[in-house]
PDB file of N, CA and C in Angstrom:
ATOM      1  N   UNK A   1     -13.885  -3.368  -1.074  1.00  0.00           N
ATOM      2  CA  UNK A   1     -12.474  -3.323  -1.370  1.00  0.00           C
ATOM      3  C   UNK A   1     -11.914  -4.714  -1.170  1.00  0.00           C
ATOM      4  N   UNK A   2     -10.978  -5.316  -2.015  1.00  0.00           N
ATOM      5  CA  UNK A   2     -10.567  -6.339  -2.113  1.00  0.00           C
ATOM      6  C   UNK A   2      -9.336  -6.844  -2.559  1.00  0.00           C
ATOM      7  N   UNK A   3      -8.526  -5.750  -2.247  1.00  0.00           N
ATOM      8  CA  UNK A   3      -6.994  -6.288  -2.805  1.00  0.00           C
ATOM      9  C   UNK A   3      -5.836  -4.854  -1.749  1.00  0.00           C
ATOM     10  N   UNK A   4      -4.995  -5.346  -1.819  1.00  0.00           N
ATOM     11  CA  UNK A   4      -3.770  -4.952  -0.783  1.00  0.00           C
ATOM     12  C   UNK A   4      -3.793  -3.182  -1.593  1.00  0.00           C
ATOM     13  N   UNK A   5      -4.068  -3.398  -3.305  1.00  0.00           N
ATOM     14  CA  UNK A   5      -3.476  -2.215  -4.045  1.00  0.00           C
ATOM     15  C   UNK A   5      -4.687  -1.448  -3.795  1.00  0.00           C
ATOM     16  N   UNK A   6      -5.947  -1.648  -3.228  1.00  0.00           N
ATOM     17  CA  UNK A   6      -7.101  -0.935  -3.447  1.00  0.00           C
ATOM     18  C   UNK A   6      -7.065  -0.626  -1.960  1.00  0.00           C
ATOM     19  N   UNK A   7      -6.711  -1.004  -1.100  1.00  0.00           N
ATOM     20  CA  UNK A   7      -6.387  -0.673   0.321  1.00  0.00           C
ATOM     21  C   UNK A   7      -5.404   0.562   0.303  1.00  0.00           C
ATOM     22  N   UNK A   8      -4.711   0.170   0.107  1.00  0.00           N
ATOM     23  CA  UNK A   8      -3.156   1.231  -0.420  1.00  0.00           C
ATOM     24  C   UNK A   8      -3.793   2.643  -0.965  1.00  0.00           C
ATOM     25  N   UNK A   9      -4.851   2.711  -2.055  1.00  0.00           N
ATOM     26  CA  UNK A   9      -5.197   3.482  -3.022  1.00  0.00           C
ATOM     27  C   UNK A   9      -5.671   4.017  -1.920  1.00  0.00           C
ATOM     28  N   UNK A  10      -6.619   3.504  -1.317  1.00  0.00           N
ATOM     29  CA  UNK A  10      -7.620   4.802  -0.578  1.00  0.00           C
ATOM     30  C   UNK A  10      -7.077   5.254   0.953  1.00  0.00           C
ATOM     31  N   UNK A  11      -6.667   4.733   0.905  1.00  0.00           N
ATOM     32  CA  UNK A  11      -5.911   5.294   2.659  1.00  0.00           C
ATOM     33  C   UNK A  11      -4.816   6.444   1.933  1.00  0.00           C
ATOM     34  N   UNK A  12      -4.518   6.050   1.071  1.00  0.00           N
ATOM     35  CA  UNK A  12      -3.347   7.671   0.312  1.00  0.00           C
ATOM     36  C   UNK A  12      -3.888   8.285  -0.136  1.00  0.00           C
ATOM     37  N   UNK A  13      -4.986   8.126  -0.519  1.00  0.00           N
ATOM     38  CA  UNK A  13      -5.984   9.262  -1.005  1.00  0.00           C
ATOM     39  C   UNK A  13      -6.793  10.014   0.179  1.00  0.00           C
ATOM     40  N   UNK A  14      -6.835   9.262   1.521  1.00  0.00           N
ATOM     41  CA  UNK A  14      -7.505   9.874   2.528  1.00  0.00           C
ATOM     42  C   UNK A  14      -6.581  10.647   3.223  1.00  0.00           C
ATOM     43  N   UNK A  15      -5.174  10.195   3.131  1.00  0.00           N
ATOM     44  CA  UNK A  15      -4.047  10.885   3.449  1.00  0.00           C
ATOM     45  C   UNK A  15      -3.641  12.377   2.543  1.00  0.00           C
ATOM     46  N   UNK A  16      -4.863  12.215   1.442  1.00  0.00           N
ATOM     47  CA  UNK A  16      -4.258  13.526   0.706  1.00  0.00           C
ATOM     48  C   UNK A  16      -2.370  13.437   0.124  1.00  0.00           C
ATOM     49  N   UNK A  17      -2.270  12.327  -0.031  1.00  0.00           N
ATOM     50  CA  UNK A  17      -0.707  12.285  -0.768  1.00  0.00           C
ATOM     51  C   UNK A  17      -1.029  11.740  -2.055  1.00  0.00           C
ATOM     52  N   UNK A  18      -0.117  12.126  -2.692  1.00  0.00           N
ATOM     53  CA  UNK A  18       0.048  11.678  -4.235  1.00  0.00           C
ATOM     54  C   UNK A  18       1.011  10.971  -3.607  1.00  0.00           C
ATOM     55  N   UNK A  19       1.032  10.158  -5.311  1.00  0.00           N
ATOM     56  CA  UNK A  19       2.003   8.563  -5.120  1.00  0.00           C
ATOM     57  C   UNK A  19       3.360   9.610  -5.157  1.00  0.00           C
ATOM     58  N   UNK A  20       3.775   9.980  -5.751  1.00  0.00           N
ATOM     59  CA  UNK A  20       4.937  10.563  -5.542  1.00  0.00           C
ATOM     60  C   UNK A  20       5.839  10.831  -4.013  1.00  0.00           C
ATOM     61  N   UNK A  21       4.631  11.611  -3.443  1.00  0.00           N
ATOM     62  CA  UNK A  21       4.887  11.690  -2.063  1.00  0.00           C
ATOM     63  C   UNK A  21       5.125  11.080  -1.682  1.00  0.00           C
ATOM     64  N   UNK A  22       4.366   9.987  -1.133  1.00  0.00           N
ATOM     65  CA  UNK A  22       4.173   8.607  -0.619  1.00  0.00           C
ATOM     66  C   UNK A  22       5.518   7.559  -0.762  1.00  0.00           C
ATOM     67  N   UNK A  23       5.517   7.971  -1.920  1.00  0.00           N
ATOM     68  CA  UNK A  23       6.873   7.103  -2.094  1.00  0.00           C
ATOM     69  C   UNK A  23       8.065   7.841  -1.557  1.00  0.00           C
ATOM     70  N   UNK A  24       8.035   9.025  -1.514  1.00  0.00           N
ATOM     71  CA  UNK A  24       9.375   9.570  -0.939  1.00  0.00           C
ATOM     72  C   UNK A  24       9.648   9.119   0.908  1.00  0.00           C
ATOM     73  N   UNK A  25       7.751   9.240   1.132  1.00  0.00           N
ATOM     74  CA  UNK A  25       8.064   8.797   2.593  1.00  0.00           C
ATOM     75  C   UNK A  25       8.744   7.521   2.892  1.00  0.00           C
ATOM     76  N   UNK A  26       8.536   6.785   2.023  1.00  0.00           N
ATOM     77  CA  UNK A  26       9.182   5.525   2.453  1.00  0.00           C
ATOM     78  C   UNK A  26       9.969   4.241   1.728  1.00  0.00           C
ATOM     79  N   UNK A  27      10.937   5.447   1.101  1.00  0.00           N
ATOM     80  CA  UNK A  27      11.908   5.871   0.165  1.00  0.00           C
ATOM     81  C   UNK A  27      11.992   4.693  -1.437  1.00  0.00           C
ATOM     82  N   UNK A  28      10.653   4.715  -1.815  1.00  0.00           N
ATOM     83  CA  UNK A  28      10.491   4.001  -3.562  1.00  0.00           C
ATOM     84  C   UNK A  28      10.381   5.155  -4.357  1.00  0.00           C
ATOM     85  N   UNK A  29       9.839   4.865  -5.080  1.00  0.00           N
ATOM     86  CA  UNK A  29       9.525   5.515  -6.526  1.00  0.00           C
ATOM     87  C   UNK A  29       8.115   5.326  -6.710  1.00  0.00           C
ATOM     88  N   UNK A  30       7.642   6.621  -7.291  1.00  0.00           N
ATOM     89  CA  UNK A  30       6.078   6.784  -7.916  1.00  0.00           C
ATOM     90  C   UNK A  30       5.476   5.341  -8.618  1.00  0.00           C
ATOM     91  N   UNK A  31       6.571   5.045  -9.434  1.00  0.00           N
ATOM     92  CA  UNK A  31       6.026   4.140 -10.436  1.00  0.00           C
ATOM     93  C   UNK A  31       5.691   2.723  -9.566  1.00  0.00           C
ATOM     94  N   UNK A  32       6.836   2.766  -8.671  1.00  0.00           N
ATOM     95  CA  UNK A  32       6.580   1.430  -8.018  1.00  0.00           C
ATOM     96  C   UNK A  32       5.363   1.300  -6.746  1.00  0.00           C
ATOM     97  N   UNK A  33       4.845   2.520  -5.979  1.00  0.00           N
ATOM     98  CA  UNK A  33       3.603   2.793  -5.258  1.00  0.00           C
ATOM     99  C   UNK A  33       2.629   2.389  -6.633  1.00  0.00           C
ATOM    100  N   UNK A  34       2.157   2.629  -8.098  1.00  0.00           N
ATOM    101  CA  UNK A  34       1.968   2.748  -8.391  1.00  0.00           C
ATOM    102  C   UNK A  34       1.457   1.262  -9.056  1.00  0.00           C
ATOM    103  N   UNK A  35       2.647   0.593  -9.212  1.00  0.00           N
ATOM    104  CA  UNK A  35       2.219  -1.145  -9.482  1.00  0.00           C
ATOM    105  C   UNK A  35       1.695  -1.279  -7.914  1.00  0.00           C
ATOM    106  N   UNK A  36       2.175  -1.307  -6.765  1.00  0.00           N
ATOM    107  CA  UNK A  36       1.486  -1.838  -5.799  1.00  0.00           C
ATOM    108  C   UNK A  36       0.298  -2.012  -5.784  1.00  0.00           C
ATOM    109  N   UNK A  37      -0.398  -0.440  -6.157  1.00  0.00           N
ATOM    110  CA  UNK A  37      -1.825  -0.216  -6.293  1.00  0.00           C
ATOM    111  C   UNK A  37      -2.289  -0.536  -7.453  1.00  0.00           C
ATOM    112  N   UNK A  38      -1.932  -1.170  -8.428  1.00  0.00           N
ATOM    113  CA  UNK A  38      -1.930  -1.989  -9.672  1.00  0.00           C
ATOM    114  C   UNK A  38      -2.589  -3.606  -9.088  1.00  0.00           C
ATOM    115  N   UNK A  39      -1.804  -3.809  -8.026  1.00  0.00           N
ATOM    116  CA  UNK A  39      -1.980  -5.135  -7.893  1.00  0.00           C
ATOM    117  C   UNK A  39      -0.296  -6.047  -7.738  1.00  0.00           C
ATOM    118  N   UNK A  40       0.690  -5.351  -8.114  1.00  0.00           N
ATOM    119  CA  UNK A  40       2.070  -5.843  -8.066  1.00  0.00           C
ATOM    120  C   UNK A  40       2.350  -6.365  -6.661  1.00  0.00           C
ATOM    121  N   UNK A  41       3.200  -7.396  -6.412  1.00  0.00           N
ATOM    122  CA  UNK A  41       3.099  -7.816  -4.898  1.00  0.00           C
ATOM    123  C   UNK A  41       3.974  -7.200  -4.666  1.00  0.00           C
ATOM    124  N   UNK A  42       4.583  -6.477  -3.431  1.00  0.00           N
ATOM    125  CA  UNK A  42       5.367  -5.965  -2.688  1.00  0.00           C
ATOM    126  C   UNK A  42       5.989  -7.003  -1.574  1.00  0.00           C
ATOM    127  N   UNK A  43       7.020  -6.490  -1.155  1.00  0.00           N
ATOM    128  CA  UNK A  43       7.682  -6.526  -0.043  1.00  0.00           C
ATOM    129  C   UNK A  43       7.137  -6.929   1.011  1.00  0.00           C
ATOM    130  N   UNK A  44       7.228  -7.450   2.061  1.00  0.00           N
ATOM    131  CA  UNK A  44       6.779  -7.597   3.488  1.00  0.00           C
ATOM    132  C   UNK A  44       7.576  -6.013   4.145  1.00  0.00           C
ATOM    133  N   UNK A  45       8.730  -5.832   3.609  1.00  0.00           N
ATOM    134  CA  UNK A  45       9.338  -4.304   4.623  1.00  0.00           C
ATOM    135  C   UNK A  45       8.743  -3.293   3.891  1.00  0.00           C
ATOM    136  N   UNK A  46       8.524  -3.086   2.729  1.00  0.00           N
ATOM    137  CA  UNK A  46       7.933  -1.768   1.816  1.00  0.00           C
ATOM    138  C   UNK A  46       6.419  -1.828   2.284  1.00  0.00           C
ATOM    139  N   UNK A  47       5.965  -2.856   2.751  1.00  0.00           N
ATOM    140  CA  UNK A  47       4.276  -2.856   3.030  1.00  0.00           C
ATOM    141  C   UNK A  47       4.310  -2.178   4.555  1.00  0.00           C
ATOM    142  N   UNK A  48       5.479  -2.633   5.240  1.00  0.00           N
ATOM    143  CA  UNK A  48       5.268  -2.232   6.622  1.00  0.00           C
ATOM    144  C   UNK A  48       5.642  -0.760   6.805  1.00  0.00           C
ATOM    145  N   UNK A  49       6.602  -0.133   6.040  1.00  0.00           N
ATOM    146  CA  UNK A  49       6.429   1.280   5.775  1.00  0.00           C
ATOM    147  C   UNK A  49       5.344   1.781   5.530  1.00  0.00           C
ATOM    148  N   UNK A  50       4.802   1.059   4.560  1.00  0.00           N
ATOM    149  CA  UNK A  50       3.372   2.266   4.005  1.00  0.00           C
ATOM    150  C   UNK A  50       2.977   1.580   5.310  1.00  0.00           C
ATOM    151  N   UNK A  51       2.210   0.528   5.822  1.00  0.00           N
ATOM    152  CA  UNK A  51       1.310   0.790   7.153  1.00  0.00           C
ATOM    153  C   UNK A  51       1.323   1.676   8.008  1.00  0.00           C
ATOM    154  N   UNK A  52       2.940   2.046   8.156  1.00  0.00           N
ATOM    155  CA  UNK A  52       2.963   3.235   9.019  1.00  0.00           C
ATOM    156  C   UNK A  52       2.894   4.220   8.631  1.00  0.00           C
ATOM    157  N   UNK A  53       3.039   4.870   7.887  1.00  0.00           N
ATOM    158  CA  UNK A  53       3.060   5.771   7.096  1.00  0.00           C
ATOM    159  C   UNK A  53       1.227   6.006   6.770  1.00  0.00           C
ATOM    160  N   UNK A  54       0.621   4.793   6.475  1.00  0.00           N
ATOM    161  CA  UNK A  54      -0.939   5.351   6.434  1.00  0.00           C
ATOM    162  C   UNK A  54      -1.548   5.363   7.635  1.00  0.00           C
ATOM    163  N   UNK A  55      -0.864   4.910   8.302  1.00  0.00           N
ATOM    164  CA  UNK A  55      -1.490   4.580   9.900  1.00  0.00           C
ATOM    165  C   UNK A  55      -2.738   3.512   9.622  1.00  0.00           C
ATOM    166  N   UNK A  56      -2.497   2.323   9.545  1.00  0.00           N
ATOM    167  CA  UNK A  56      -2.810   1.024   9.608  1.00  0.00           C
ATOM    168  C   UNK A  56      -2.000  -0.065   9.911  1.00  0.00           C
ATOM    169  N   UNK A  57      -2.704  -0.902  10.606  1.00  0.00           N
ATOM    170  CA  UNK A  57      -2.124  -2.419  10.880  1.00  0.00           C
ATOM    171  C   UNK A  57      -1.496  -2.712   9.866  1.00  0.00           C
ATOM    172  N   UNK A  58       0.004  -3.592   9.537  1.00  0.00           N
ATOM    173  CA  UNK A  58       0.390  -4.143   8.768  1.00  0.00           C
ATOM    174  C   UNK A  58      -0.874  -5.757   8.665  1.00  0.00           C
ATOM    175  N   UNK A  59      -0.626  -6.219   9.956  1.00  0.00           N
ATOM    176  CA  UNK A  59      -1.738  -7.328   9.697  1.00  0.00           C
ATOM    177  C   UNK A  59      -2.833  -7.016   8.622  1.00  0.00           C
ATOM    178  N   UNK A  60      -3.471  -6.105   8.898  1.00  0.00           N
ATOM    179  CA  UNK A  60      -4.453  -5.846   8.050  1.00  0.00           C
ATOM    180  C   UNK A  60      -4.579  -5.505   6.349  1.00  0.00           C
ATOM    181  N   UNK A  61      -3.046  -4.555   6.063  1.00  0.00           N
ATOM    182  CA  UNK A  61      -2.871  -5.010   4.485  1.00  0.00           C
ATOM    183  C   UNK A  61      -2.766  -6.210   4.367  1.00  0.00           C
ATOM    184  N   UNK A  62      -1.689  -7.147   5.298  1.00  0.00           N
ATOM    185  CA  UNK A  62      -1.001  -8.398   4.873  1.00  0.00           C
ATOM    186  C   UNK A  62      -2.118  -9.301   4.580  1.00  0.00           C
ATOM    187  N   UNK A  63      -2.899  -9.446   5.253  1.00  0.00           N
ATOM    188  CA  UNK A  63      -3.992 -10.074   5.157  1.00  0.00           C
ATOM    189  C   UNK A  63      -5.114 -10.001   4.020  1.00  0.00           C
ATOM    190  N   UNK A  64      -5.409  -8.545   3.819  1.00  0.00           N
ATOM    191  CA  UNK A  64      -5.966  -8.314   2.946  1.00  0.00           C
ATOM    192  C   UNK A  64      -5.395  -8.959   1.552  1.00  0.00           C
ATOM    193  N   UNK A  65      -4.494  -9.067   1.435  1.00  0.00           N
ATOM    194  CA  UNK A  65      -3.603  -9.474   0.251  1.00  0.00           C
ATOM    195  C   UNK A  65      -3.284 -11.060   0.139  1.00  0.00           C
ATOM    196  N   UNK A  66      -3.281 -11.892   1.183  1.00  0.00           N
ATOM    197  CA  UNK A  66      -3.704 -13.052   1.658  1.00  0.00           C
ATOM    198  C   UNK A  66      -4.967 -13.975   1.483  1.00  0.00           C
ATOM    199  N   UNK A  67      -5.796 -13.359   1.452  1.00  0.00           N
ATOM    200  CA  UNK A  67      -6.988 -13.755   1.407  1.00  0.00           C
ATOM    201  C   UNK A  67      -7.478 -14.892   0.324  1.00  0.00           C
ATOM    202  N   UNK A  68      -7.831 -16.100   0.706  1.00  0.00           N
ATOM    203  CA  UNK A  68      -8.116 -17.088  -0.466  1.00  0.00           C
ATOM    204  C   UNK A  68      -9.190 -16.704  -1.026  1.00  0.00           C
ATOM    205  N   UNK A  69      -9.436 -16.784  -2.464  1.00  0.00           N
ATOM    206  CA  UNK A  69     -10.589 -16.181  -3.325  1.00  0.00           C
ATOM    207  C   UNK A  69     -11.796 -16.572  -2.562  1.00  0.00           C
ATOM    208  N   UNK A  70     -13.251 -16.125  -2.751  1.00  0.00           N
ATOM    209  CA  UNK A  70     -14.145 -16.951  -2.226  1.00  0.00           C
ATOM    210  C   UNK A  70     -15.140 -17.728  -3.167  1.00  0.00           C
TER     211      UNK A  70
END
């Protein structure tokens, strides 16, 4: 796994939520969970919702999404 949106993807999928859901928890829209996991950059506060919300480190998306190519 290698991007913030592929992080995102599977922790909501291990969470058993659809994007819909997901987004209600932490009050966006389907479509826009939806670019995230696309690859769309987000927020520093919309990322720290979903961390909590998936129960993960924000460090650890932020980072993930950070990362210089190799």
């Amino acid at each position: 796994m290698d991007s913030v949106g592929q992080l995102l993807a599977q922790l909501r999928e291990e969470k058993g939520l659809s994007q819909a859901e997901l987004a209600k928890l932490v009050g966006t829209t389907a479509n826009h969970i939806c670019d995230l996991e696309r690859g769309k950059p987000g927020s520093i506060a919309l990322l720290a919702k979903l961390a909590v919300v998936l129960d993960v480190p924000l460090e650890e998306v932020w980072l993930r999404g950070n990362r210089p190519e190799p």
